[in-house]
C-alpha atoms as a PDB file:
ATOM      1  CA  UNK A   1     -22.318  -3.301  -5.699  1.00  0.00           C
ATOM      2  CA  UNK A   2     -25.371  -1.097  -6.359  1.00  0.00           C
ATOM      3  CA  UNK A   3     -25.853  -1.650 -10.629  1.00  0.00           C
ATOM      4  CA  UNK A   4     -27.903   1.749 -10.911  1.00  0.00           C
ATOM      5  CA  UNK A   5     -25.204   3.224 -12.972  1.00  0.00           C
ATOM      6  CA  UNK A   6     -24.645   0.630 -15.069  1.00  0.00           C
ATOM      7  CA  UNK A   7     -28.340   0.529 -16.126  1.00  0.00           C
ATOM      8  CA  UNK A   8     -28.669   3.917 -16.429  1.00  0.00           C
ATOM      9  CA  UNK A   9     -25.247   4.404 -18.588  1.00  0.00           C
ATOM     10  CA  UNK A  10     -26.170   0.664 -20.538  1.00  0.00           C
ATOM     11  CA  UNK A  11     -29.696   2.927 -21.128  1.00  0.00           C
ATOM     12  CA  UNK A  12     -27.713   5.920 -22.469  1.00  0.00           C
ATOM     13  CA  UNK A  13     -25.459   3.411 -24.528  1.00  0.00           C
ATOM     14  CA  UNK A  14     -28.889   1.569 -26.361  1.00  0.00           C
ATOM     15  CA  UNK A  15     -30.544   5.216 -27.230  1.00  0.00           C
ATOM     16  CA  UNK A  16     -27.298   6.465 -28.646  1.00  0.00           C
ATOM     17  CA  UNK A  17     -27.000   3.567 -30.564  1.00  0.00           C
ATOM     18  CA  UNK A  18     -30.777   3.184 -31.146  1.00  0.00           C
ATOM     19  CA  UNK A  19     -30.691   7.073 -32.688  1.00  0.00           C
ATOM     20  CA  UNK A  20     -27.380   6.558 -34.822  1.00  0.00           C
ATOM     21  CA  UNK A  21     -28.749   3.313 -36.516  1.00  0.00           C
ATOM     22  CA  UNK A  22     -31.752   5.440 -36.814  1.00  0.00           C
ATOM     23  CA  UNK A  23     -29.939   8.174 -38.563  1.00  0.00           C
ATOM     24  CA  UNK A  24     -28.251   6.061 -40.946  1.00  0.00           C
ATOM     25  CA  UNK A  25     -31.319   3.738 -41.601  1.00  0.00           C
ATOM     26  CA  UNK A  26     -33.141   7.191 -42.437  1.00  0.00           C
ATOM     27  CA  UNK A  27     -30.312   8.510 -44.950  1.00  0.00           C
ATOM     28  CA  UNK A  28     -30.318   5.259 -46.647  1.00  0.00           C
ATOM     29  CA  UNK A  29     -26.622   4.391 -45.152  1.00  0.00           C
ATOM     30  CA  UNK A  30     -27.263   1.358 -43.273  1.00  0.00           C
ATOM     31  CA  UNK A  31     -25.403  -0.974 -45.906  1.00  0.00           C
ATOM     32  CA  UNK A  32     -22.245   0.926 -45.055  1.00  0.00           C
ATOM     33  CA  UNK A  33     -20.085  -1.340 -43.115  1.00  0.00           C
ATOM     34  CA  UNK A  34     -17.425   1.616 -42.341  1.00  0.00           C
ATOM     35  CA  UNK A  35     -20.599   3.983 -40.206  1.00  0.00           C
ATOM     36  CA  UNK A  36     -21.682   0.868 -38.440  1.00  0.00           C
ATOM     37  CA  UNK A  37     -17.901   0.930 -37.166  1.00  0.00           C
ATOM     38  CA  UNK A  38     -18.320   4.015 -35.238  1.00  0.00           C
ATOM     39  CA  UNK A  39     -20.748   2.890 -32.388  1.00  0.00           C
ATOM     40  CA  UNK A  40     -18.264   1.596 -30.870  1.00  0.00           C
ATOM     41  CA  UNK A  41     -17.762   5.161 -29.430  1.00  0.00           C
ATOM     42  CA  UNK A  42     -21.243   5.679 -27.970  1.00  0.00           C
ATOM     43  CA  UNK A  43     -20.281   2.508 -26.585  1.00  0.00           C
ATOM     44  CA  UNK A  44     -16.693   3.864 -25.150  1.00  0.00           C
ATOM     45  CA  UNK A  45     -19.008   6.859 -24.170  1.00  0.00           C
ATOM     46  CA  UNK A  46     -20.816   5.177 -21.597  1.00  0.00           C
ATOM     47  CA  UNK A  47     -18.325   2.940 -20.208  1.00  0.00           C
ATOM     48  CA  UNK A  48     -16.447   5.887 -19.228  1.00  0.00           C
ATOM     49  CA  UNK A  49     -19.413   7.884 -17.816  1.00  0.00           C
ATOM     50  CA  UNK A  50     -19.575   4.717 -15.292  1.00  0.00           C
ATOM     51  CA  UNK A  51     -16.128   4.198 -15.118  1.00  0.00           C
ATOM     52  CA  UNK A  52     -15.117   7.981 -14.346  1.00  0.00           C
ATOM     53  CA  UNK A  53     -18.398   8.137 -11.847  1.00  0.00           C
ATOM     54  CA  UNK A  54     -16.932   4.901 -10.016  1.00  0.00           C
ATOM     55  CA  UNK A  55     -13.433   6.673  -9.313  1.00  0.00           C
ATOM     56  CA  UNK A  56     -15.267  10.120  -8.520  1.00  0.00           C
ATOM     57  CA  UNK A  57     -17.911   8.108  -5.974  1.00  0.00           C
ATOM     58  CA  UNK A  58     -14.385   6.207  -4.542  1.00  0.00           C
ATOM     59  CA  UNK A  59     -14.696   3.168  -5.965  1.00  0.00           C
ATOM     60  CA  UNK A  60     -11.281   1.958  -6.311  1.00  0.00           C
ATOM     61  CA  UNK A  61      -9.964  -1.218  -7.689  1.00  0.00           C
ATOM     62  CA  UNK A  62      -8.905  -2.288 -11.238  1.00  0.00           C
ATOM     63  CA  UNK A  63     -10.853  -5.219 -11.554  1.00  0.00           C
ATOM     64  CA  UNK A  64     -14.254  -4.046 -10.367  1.00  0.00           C
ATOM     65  CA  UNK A  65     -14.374  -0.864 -12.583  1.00  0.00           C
ATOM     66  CA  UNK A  66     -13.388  -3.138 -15.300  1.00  0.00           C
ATOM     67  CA  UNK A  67     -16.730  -5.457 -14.945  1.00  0.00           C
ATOM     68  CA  UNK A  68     -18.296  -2.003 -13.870  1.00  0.00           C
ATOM     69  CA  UNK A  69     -17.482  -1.115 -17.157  1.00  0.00           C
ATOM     70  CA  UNK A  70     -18.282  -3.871 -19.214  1.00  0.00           C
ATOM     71  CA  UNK A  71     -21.606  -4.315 -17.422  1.00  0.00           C
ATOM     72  CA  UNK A  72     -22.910  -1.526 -18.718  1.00  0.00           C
ATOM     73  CA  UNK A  73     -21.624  -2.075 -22.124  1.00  0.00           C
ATOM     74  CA  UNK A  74     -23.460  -5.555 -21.982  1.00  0.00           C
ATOM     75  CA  UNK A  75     -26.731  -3.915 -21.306  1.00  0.00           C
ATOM     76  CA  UNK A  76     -26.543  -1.688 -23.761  1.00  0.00           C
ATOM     77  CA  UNK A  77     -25.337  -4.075 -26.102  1.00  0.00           C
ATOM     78  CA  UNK A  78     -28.863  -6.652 -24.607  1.00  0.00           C
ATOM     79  CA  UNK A  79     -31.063  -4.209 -24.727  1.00  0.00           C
ATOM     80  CA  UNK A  80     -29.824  -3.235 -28.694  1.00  0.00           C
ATOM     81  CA  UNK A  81     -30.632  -6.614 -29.715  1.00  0.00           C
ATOM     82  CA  UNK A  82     -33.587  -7.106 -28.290  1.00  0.00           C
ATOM     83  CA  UNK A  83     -34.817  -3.845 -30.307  1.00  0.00           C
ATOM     84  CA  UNK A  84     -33.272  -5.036 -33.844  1.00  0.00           C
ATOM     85  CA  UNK A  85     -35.282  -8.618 -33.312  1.00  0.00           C
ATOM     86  CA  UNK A  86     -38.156  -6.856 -32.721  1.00  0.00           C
ATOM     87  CA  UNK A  87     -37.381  -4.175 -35.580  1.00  0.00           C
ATOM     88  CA  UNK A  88     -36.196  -7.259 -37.920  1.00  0.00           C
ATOM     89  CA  UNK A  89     -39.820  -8.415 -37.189  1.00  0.00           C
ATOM     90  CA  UNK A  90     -41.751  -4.930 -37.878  1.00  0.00           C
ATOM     91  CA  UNK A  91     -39.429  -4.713 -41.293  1.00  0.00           C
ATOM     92  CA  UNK A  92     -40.289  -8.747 -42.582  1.00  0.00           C
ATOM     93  CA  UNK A  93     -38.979 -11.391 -41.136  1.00  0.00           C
ATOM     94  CA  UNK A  94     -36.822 -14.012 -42.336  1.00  0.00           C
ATOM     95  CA  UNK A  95     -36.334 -11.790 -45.405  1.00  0.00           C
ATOM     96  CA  UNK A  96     -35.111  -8.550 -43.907  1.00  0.00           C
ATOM     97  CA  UNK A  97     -33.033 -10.713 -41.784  1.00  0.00           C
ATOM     98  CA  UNK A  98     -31.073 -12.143 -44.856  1.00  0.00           C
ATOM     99  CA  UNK A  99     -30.924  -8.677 -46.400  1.00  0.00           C
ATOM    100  CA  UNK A 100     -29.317  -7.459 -42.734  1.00  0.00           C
ATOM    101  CA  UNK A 101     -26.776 -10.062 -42.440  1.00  0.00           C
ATOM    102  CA  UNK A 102     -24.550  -9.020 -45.023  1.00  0.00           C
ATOM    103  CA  UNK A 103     -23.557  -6.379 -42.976  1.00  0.00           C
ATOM    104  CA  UNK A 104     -22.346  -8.572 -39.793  1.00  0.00           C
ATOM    105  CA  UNK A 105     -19.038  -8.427 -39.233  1.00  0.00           C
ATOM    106  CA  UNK A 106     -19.146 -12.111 -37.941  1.00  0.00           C
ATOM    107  CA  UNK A 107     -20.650 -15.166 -39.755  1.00  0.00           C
ATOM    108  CA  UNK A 108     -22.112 -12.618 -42.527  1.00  0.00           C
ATOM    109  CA  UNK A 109     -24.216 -14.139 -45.317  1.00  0.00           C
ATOM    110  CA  UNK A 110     -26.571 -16.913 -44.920  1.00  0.00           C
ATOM    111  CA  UNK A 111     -28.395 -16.582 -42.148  1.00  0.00           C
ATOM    112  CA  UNK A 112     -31.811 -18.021 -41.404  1.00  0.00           C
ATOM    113  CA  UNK A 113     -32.643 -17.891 -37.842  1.00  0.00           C
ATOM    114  CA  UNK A 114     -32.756 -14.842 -35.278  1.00  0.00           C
ATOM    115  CA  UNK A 115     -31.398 -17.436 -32.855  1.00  0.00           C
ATOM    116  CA  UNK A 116     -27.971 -17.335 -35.012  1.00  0.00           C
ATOM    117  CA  UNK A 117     -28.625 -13.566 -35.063  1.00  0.00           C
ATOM    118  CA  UNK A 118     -28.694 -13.648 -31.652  1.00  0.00           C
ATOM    119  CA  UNK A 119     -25.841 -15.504 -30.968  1.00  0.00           C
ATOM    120  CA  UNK A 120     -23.305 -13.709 -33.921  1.00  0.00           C
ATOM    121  CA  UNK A 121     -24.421 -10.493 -32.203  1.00  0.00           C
ATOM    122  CA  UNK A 122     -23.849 -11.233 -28.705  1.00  0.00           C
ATOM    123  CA  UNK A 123     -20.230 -11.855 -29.803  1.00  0.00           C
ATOM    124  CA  UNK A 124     -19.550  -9.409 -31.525  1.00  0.00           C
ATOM    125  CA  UNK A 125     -20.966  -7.099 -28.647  1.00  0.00           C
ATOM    126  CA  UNK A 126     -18.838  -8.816 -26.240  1.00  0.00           C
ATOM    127  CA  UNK A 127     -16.005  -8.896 -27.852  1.00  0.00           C
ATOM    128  CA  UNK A 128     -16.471  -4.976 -28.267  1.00  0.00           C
ATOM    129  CA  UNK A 129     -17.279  -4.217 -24.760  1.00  0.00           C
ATOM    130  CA  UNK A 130     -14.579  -6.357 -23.813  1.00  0.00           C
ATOM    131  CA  UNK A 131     -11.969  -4.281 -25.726  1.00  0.00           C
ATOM    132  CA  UNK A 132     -13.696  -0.931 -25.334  1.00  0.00           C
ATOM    133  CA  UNK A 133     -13.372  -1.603 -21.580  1.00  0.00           C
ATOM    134  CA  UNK A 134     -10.096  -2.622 -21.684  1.00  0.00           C
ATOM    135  CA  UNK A 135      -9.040   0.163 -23.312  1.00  0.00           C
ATOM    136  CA  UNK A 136     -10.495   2.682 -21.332  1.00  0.00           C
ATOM    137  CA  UNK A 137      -9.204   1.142 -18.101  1.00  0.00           C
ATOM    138  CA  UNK A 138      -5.646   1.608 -19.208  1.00  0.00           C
ATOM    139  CA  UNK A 139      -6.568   5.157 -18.905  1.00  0.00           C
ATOM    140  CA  UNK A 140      -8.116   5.006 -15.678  1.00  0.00           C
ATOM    141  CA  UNK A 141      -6.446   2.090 -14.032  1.00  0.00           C
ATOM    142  CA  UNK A 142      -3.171   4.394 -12.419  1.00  0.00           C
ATOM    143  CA  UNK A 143      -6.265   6.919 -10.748  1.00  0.00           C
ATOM    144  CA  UNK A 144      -8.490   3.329 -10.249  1.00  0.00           C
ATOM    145  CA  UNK A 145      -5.815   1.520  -8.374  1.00  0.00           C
ATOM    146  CA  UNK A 146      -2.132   2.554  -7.113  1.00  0.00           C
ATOM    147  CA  UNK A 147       0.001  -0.494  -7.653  1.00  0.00           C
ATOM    148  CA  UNK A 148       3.776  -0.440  -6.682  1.00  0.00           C
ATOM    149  CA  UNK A 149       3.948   2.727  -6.486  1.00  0.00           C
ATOM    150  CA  UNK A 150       7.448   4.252  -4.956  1.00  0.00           C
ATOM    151  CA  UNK A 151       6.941   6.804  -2.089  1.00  0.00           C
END
């Protein structure tokens, strides 16, 4: 399995996400727990930009679109991380980060380390990707994979 598209579509998934937190950081809206919500569709939108490429290209079968899918949700969700530590950095530190972790939807409050950071955020993004893929393959999974089907 060639993972071109999945890096590509993971790259489309971190600057969507990258611009919208942008956005919101910019109109002073980043404390709003609702907005932060709604990546979850620039995440949906490039699973299904792999996913729908996959069946297009002829790549059939349930279970590799599905880790298709979540791939590139995963890199995305890596490479989104990776930019926040090194934007919690830019903004301050240890103080920023406190400020920040209100907002986590997991394990919000106290939080002193960007290794916790880390490791709240890669589970939340899991857990997303997870169910956005999931999701999104019970839309694809009858034109992904014919299974008992009655001639």
């Amino acid at each position: 399995m060639k993972f071109t598209r999945e890096i590509t579509n993971g790259f489309i998934i971190f600057a969507g996400i990258a611009i919208y937190f942008a956005i919101m950081e910019l109109l002073g809206l980043s404390d709003v727990f609702i907005l932060r919500i709604f990546n979850v569709f620039i995440i949906a939108y490039g699973i299904n930009r792999t996913i729908s490429a996959n069946i297009h290209d002829g790549i059939r079968g349930y279970f590799r679109n599905f880790i298709s899918g979540f791939i590139t949700s995963m890199i995305g969700a890596i490479l989104s991380i990776l930019s926040l530590l090194i934007y919690i950095e830019i903004r301050g530190g240890e103080e920023f980060l406190k400020h920040l972790s209100e907002a986590f939807l997991i394990g919000g409050g106290d939080v002193d380390s960007s290794t916790y950071v880390i490791a709240l955020l890669l589970l939340e993004s899991s857990a997303a990707s997870l169910v956005a893929t999931f999701v999104l393959m019970q839309y694809w999974k009858d034109k992904a994979e014919v299974i008992n089907k009655v001639d």
